[in-house]
N, C-alpha and C. Protein backbone atom coordinates (compact mmCIF):
# COMPACT_ATOMS: atom_id res chain seq x y z
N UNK A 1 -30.07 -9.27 -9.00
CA UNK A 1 -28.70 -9.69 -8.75
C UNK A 1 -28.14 -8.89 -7.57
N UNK A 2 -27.64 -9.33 -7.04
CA UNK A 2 -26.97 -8.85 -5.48
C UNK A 2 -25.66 -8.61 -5.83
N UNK A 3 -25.34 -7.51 -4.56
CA UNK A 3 -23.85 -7.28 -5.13
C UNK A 3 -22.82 -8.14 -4.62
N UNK A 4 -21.52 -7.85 -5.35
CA UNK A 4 -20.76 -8.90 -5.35
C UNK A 4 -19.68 -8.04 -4.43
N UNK A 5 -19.50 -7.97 -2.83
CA UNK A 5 -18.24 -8.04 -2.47
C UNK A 5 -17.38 -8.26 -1.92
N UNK A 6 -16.37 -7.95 -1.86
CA UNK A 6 -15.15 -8.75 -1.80
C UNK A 6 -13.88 -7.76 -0.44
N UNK A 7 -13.40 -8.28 0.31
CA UNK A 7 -12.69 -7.81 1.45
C UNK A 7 -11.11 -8.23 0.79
N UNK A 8 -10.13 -7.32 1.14
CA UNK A 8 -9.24 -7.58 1.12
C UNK A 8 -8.20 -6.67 2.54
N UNK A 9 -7.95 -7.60 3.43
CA UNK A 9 -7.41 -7.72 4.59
C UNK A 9 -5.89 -7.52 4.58
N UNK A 10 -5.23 -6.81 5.38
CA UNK A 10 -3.38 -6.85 6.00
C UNK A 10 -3.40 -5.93 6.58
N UNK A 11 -2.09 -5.45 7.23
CA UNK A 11 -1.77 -4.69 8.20
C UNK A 11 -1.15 -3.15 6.86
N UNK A 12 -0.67 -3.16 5.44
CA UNK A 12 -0.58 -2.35 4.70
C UNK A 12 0.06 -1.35 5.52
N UNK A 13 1.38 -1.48 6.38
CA UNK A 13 2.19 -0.79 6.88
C UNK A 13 3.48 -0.61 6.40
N UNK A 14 4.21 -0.05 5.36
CA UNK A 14 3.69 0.89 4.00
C UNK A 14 2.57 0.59 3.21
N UNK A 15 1.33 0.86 2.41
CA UNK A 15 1.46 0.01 1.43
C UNK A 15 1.98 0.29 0.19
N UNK A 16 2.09 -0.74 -0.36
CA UNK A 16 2.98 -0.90 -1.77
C UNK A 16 2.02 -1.19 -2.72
N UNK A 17 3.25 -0.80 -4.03
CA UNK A 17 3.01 -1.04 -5.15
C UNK A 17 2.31 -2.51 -5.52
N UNK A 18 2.80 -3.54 -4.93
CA UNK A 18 1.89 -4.87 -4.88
C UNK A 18 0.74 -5.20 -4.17
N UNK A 19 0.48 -4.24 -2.90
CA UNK A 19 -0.77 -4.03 -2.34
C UNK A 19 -2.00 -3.05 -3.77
N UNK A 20 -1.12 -2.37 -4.30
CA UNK A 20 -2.37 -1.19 -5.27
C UNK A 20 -2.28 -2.01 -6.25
N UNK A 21 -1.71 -3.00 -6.56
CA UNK A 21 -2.17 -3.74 -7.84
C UNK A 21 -2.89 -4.61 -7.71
N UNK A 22 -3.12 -5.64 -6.47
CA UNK A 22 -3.80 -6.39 -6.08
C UNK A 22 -5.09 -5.43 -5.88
N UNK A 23 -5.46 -4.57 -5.33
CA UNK A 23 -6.40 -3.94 -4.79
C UNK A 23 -7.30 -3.25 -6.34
N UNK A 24 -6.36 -2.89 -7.51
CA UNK A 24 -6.89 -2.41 -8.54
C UNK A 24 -7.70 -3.56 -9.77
N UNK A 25 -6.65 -4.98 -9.36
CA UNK A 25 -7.18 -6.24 -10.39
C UNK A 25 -8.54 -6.63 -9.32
N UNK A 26 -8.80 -6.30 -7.94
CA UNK A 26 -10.06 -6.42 -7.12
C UNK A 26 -10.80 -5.96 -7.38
N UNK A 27 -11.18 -4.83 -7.59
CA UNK A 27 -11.87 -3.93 -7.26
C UNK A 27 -12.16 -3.87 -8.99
N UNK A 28 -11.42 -4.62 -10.06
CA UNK A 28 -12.36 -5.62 -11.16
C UNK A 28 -13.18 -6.41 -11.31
N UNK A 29 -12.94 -6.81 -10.41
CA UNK A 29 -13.43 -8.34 -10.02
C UNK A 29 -15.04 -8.33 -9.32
N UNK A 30 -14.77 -7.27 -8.41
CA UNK A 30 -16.20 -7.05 -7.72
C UNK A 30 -16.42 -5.84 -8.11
N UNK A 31 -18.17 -6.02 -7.32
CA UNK A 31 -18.95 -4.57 -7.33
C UNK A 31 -18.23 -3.58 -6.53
N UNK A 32 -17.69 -4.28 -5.68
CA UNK A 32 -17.19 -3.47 -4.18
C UNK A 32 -16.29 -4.10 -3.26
N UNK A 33 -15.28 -3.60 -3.22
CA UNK A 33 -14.05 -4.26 -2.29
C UNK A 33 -13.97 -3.14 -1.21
N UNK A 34 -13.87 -3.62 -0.26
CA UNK A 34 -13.29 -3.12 1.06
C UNK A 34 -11.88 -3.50 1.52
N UNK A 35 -11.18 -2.87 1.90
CA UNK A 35 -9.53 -2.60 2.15
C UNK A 35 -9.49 -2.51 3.78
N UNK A 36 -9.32 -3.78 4.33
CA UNK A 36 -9.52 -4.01 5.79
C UNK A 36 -8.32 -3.59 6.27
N UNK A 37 -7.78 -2.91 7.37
CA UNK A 37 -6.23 -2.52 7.46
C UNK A 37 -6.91 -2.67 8.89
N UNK A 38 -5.78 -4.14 9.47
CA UNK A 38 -5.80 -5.06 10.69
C UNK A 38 -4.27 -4.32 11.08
N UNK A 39 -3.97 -5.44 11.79
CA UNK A 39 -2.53 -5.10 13.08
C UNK A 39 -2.05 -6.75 12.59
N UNK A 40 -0.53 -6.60 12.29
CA UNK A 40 0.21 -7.68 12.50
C UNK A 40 0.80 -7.82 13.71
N UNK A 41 0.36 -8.37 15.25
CA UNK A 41 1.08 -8.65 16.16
C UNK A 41 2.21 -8.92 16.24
N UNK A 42 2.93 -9.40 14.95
CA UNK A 42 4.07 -9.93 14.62
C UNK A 42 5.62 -8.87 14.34
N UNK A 43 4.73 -8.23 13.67
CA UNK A 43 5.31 -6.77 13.39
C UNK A 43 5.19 -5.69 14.04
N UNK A 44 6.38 -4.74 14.27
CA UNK A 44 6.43 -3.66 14.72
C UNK A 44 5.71 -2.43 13.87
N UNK A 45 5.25 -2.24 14.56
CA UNK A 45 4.38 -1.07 13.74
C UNK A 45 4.95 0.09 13.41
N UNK A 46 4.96 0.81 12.43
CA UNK A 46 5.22 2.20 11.31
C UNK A 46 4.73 2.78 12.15
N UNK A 47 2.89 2.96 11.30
CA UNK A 47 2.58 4.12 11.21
C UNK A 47 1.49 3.52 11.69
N UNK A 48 0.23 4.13 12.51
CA UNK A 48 -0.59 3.76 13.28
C UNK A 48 -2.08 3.30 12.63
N UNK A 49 -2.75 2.32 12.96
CA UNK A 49 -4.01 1.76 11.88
C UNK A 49 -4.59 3.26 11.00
N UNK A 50 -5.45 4.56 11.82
CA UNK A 50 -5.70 5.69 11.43
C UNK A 50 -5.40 5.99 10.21
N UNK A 51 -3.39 6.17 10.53
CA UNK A 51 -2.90 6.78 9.23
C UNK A 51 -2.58 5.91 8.17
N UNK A 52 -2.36 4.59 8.26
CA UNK A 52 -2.84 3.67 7.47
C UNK A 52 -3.78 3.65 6.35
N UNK A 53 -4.86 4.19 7.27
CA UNK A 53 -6.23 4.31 6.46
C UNK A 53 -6.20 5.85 5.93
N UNK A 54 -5.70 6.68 5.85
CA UNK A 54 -5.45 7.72 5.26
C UNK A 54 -4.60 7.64 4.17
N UNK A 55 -3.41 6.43 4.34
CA UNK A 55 -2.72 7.09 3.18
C UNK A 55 -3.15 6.03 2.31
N UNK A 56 -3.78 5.24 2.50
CA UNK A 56 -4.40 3.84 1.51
C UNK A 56 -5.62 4.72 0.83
N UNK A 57 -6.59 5.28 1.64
CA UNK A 57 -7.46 6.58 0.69
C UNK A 57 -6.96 7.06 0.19
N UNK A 58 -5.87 7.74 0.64
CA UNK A 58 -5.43 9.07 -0.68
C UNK A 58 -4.98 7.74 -1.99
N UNK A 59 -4.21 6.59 -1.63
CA UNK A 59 -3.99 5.83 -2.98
C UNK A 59 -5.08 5.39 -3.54
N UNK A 60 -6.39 5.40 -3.24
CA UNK A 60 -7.16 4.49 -4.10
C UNK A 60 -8.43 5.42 -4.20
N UNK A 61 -8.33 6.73 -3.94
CA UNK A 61 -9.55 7.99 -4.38
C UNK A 61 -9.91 7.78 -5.55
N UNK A 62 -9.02 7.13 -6.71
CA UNK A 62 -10.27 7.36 -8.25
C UNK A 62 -11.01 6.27 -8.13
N UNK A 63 -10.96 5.14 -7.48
CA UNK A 63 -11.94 3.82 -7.52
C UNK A 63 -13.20 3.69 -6.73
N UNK A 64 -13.51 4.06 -7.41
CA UNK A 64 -15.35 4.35 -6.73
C UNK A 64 -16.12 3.72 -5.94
N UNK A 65 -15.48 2.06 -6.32
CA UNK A 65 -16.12 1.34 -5.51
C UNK A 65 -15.04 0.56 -4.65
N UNK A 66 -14.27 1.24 -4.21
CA UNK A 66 -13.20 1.00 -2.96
C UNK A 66 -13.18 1.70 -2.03
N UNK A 67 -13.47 1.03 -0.41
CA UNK A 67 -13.82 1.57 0.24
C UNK A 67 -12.33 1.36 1.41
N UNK A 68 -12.05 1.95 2.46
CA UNK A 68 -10.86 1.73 3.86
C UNK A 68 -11.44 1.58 4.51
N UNK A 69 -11.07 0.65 5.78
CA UNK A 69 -11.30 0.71 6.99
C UNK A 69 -10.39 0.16 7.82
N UNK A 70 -10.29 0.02 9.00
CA UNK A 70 -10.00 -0.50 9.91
C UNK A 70 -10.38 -1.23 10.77
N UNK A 71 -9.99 -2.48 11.14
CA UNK A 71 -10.55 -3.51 11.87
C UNK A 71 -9.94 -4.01 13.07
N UNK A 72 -10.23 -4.41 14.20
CA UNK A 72 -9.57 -5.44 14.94
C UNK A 72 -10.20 -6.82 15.00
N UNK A 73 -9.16 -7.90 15.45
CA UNK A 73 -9.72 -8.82 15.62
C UNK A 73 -9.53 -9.73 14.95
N UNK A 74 -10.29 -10.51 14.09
CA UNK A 74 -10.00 -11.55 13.18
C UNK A 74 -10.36 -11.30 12.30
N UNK A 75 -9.49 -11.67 10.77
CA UNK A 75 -10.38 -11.24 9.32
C UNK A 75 -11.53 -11.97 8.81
N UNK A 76 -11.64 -12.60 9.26
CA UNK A 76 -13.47 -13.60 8.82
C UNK A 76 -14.35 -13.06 10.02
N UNK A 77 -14.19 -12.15 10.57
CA UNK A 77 -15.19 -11.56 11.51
C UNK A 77 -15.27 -10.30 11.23
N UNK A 78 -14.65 -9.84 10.58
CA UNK A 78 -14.53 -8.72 10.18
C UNK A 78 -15.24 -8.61 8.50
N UNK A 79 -14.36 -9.76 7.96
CA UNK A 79 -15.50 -10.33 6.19
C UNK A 79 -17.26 -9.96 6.59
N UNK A 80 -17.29 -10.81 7.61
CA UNK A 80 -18.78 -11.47 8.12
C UNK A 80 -19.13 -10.04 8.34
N UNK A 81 -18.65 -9.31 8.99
CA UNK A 81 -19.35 -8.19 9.59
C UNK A 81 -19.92 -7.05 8.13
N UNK A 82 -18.61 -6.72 7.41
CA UNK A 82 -18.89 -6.29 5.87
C UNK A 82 -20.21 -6.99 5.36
N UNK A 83 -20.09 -8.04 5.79
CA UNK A 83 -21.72 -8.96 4.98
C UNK A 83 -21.41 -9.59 3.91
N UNK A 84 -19.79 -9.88 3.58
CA UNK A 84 -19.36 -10.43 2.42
C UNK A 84 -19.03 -11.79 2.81
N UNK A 85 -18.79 -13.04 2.01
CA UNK A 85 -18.63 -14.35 1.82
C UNK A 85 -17.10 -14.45 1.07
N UNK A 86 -16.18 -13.30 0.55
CA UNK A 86 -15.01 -13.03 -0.55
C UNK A 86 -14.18 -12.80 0.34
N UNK A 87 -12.73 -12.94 0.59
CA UNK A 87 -12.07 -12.58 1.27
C UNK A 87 -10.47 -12.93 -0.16
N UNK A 88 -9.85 -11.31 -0.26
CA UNK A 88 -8.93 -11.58 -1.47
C UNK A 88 -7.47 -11.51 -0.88
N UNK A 89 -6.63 -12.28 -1.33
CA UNK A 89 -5.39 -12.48 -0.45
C UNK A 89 -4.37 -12.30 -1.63
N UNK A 90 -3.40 -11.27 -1.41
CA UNK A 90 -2.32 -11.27 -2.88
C UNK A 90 -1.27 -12.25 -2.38
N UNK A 91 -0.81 -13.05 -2.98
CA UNK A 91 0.35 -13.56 -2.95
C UNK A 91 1.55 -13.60 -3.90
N UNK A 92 2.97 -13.53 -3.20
CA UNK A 92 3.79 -13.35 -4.08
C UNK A 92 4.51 -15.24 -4.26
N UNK A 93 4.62 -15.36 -5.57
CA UNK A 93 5.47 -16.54 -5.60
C UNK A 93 6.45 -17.17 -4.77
N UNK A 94 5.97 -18.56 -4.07
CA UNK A 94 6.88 -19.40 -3.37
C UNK A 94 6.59 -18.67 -1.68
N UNK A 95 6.82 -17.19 -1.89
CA UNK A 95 7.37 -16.89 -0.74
C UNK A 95 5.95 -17.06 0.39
N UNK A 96 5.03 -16.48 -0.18
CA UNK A 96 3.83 -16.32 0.67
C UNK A 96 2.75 -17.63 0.80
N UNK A 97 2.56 -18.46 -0.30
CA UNK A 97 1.81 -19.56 -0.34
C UNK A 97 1.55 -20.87 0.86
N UNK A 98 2.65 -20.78 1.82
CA UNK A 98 2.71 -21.84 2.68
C UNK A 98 2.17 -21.01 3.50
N UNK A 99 2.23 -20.03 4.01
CA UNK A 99 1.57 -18.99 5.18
C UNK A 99 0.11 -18.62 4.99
N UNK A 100 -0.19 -18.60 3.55
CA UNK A 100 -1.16 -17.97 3.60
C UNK A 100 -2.53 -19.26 2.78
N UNK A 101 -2.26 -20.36 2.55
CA UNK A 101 -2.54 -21.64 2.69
C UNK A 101 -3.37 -22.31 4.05
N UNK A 102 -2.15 -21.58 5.02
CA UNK A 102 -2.47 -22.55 6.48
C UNK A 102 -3.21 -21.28 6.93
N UNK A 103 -3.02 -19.71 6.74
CA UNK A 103 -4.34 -19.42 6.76
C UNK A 103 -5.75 -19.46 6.51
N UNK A 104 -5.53 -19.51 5.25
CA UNK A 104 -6.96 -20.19 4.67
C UNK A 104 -7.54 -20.99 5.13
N UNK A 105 -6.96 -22.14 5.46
CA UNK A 105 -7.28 -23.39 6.46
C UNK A 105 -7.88 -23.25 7.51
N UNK A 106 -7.37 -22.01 8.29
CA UNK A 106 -7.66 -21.74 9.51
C UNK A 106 -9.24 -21.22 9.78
N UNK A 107 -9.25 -20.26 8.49
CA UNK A 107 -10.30 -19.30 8.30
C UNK A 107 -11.14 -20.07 7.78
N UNK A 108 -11.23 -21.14 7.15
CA UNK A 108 -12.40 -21.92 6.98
C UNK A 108 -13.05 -22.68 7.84
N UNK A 109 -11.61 -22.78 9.02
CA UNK A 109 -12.85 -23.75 10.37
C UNK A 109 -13.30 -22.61 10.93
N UNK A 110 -13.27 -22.09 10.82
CA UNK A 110 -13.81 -20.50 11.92
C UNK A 110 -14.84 -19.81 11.30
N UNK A 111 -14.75 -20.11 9.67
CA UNK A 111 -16.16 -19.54 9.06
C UNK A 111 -16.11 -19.88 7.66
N UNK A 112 -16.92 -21.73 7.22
CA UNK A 112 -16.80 -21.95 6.36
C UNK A 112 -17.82 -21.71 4.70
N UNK A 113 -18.21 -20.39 5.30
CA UNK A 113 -19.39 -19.82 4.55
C UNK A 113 -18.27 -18.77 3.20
N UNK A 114 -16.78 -18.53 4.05
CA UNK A 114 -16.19 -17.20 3.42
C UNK A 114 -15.09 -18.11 2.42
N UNK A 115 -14.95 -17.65 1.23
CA UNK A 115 -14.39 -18.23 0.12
C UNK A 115 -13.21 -17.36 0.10
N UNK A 116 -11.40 -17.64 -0.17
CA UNK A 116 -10.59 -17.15 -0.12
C UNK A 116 -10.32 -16.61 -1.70
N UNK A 117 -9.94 -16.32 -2.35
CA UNK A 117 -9.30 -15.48 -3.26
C UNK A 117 -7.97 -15.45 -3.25
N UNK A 118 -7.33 -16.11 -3.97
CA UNK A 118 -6.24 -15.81 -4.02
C UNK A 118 -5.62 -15.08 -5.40
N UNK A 119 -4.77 -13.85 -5.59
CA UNK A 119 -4.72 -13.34 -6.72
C UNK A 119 -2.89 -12.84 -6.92
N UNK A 120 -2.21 -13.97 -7.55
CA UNK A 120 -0.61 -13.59 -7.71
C UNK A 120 -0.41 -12.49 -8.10
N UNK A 121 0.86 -12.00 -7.05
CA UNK A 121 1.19 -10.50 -7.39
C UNK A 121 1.90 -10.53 -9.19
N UNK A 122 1.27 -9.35 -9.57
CA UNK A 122 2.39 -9.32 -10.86
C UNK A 122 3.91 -9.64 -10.92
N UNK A 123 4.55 -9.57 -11.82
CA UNK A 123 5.71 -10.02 -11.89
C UNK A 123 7.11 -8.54 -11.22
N UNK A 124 6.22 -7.43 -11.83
CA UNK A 124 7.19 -6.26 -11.46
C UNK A 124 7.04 -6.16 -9.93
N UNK A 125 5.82 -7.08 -8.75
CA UNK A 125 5.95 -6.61 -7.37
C UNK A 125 5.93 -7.94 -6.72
N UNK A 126 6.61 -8.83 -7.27
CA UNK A 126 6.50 -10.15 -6.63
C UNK A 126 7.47 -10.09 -5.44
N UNK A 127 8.52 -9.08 -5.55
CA UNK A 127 9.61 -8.75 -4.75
C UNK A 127 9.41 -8.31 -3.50
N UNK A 128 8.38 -7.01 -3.37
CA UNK A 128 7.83 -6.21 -3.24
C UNK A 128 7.15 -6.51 -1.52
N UNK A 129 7.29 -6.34 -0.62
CA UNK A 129 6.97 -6.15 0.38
C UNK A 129 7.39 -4.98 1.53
N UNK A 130 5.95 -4.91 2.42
CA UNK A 130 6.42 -3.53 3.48
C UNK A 130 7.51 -3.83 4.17
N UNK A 131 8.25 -5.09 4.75
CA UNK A 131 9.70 -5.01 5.24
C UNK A 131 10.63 -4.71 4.61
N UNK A 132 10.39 -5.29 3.22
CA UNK A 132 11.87 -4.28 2.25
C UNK A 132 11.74 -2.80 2.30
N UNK A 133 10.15 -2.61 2.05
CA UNK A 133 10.24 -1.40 2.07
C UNK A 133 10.77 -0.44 3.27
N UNK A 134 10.05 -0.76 4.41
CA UNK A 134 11.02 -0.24 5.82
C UNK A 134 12.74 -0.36 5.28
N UNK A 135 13.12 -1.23 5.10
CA UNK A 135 14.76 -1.37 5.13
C UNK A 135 15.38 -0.52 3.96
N UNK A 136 14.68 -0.26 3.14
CA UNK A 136 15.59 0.35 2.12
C UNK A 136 14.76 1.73 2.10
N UNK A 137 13.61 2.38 2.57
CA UNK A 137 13.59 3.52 2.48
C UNK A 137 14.91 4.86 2.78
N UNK A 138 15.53 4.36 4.02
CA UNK A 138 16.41 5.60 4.59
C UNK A 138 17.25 5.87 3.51
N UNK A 139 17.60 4.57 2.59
CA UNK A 139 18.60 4.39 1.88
C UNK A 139 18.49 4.70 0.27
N UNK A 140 17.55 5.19 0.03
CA UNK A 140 16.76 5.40 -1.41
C UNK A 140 16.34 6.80 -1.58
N UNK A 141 16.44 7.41 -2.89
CA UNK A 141 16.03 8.58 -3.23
C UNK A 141 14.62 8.17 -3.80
N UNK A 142 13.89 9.17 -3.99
CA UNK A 142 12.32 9.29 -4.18
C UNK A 142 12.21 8.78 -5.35
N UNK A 143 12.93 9.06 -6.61
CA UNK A 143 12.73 7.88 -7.51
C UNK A 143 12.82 6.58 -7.48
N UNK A 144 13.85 5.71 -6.71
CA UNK A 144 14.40 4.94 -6.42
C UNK A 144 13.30 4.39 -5.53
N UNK A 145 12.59 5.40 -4.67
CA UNK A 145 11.14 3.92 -3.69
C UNK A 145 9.93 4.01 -4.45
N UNK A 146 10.34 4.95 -5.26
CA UNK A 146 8.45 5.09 -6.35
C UNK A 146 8.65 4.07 -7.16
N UNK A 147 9.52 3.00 -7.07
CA UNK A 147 9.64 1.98 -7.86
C UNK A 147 8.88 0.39 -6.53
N UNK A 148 8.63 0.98 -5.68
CA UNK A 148 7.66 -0.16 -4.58
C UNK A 148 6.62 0.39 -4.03
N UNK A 149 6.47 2.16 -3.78
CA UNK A 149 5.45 2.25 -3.02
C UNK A 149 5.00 3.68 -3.68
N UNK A 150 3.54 3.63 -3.64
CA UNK A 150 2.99 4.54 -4.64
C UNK A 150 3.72 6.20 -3.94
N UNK A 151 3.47 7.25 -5.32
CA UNK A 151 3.96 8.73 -4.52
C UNK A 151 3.20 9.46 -3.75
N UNK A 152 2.80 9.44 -3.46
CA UNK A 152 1.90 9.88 -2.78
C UNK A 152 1.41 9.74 -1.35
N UNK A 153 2.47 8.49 -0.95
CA UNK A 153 3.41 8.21 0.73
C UNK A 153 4.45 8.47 1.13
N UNK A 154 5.08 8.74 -0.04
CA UNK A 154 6.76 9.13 -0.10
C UNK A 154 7.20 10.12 1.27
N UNK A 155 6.25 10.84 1.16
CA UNK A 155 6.93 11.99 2.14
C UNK A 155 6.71 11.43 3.76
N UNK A 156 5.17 10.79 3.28
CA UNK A 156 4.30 10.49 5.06
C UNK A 156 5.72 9.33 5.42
N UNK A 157 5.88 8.58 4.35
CA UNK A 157 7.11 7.18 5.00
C UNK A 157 8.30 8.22 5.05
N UNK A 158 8.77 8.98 4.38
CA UNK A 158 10.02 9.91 5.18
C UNK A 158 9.74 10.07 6.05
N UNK A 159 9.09 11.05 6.76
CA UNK A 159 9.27 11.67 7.85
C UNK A 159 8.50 10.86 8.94
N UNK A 160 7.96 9.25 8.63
CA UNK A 160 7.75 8.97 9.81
C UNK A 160 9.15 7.91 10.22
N UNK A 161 9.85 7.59 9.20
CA UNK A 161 10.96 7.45 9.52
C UNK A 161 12.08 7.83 10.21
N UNK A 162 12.24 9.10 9.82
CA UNK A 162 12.90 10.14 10.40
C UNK A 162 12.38 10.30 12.34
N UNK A 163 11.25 10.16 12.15
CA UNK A 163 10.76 10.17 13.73
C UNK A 163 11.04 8.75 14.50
N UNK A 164 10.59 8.10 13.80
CA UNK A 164 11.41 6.51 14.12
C UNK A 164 12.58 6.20 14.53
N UNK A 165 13.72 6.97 13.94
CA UNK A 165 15.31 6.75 14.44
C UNK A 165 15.55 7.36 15.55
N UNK A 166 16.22 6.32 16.51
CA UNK A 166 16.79 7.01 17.88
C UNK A 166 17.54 7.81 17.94
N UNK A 167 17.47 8.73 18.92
CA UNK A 167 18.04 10.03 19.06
C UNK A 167 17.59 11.06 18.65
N UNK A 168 16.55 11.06 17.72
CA UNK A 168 16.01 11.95 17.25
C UNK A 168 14.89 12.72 17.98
């Protein structure tokens, strides 16, 4: 039997509490998930791919068979390159399904060997995304964001915030 695994792709600039739950019901699922951390062109960037991939390790060190990296380029070239055929996509209700649909679409003319995954966020992080999180960090005490993004970024998203605001 060959192993079974599985890629799960985004830019994870915070990541959140709905990124580590998706990544923990994965990394069930397969022998081995890989945690691809791409660039949203779309988005202004935080914190740089590197530290990305640092603070997504420090969140997912007890799972043995979860691995980080960083990619450019396209995520089915990047699947392909892993050597996997799985590609796992969290979605939150209503909001994400039309976007990430016409992705799928996309990614199947470009490489119709790779099978999408789709896995609904739980109900406590359906809310739950890195732009809320940007917007309401300045504005939240440490209990108050350990309710979207694991502790153990708390400080790295302070103070890269803090470096973020003009004038500073």
């Amino acid at each position: 039997m060959t192993e079974r695994t599985a890629v799960y792709t985004g830019s994870f600039d915070p990541i959140t509490l709905g990124h580590v739950n998706i990544i923990e019901r994965s990394q069930q699922l397969f022998d081995r998930l890989v945690v691809g951390i791409g660039l949203n062109t779309e988005k202004k960037e935080l914190f740089s791919p590197e530290h990305r991939k640092f603070l997504v390790e420090r969140v997912v060190s007890s799972w043995d068979n979860v691995e980080v990296r960083t990619f450019t380029g396209l995520a089915v070239d990047f699947v392909r390159k892993i050597g996997s055929t799985t590609m796992v996509r969290g979605i939150r209700p209503l909001t994400d399904f039309a976007g990430e649909f016409t992705m799928m679409m996309a990614n199947r003319r470009l490489d119709a060997s790779i099978e999408t995954v789709f896995l609904m966020a739980d109900e406590d992080y359906a809310h739950v995304s890195s732009t809320l999180i940007k917007q309401i960090a300045s504005l939240s005490d440490d209990e108050t964001l350990a309710r979207f993004v694991p502790r153990e970024i708390i400080a790295d998203l302070r103070k890269q915030l803090r470096e973020d605001e003009p004038g500073i």
